[in-house]
Protein backbone atom coordinates (compact mmCIF):
# COMPACT_ATOMS: atom_id res chain seq x y z
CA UNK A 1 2.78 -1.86 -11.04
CA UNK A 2 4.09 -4.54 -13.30
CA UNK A 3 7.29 -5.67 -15.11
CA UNK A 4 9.48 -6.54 -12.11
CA UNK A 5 11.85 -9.51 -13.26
CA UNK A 6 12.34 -12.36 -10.04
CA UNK A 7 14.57 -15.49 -11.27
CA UNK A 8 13.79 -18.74 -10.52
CA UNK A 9 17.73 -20.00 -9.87
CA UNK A 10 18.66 -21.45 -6.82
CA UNK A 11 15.19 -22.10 -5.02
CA UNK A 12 15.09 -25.04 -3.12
CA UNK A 13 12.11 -24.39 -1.09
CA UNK A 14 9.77 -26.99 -0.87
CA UNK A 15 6.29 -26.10 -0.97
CA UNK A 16 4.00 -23.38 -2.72
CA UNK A 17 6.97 -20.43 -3.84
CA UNK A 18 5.96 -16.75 -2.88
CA UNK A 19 7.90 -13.40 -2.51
CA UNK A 20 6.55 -10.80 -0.35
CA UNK A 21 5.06 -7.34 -1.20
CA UNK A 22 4.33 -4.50 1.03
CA UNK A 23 1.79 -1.89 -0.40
CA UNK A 24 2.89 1.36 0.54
CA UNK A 25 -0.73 2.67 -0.58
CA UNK A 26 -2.19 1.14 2.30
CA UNK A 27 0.52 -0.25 4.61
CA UNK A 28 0.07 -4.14 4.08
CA UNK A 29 2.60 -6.90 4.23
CA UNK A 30 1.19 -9.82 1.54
CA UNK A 31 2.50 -12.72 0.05
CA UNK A 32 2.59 -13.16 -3.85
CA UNK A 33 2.46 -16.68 -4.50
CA UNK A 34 3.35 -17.83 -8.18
CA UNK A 35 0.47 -18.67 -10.50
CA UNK A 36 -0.51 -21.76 -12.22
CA UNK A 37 1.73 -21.04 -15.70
CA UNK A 38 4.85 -19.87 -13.03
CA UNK A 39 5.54 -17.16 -14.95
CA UNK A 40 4.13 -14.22 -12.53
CA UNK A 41 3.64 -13.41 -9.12
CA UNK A 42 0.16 -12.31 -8.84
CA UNK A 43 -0.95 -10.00 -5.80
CA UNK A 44 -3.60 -7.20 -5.05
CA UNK A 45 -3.73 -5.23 -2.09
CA UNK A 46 -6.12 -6.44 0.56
CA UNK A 47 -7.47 -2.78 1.23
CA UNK A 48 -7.87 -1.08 -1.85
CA UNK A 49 -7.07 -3.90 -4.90
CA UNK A 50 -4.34 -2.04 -6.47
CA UNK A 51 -2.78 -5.06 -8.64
CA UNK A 52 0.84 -5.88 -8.80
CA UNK A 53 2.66 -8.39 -11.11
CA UNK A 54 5.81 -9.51 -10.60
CA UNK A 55 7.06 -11.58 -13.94
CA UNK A 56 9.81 -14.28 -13.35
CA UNK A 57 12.92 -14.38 -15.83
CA UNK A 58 16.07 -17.14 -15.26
CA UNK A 59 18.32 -13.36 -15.43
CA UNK A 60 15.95 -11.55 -12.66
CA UNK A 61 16.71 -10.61 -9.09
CA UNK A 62 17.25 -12.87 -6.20
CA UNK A 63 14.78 -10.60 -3.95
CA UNK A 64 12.23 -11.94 -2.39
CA UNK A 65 10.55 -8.88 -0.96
CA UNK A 66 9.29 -6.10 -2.98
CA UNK A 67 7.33 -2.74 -2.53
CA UNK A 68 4.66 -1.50 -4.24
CA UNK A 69 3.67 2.41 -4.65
């Protein structure tokens, strides 16, 4: 699954961002932290490594908790 847009506007968290991801494929709650360029969050299921990317654009949504299929 790829190509979900997150924006970066209005984060004032300190600390390491993340967004969370539950993988319907296997029923596990992760956290996608953002990756070195912050461009993407990165994540793979822990039970089966089904990969998810979720790319970050300033016109995105303001979720912070996504599914995956």
């Amino acid at each position: 699954m790829t190509g979900v847009q997150v924006s970066t506007r209005g984060n004032k968290q300190k600390g390491r961002p993340f967004v969370g991801v539950y993988f319907k494929c296997c029923r596990q709650y992760v956290r996608a932290y953002l990756n070195r360029k912050g461009n993407a969050y990165v994540v793979w299921c822990p039970r089966c490594a089904a990969k998810m990317v979720i790319n970050v654009s300033p016109y995105g949504s303001e979720s912070t908790f996504f599914e995956a299929y």
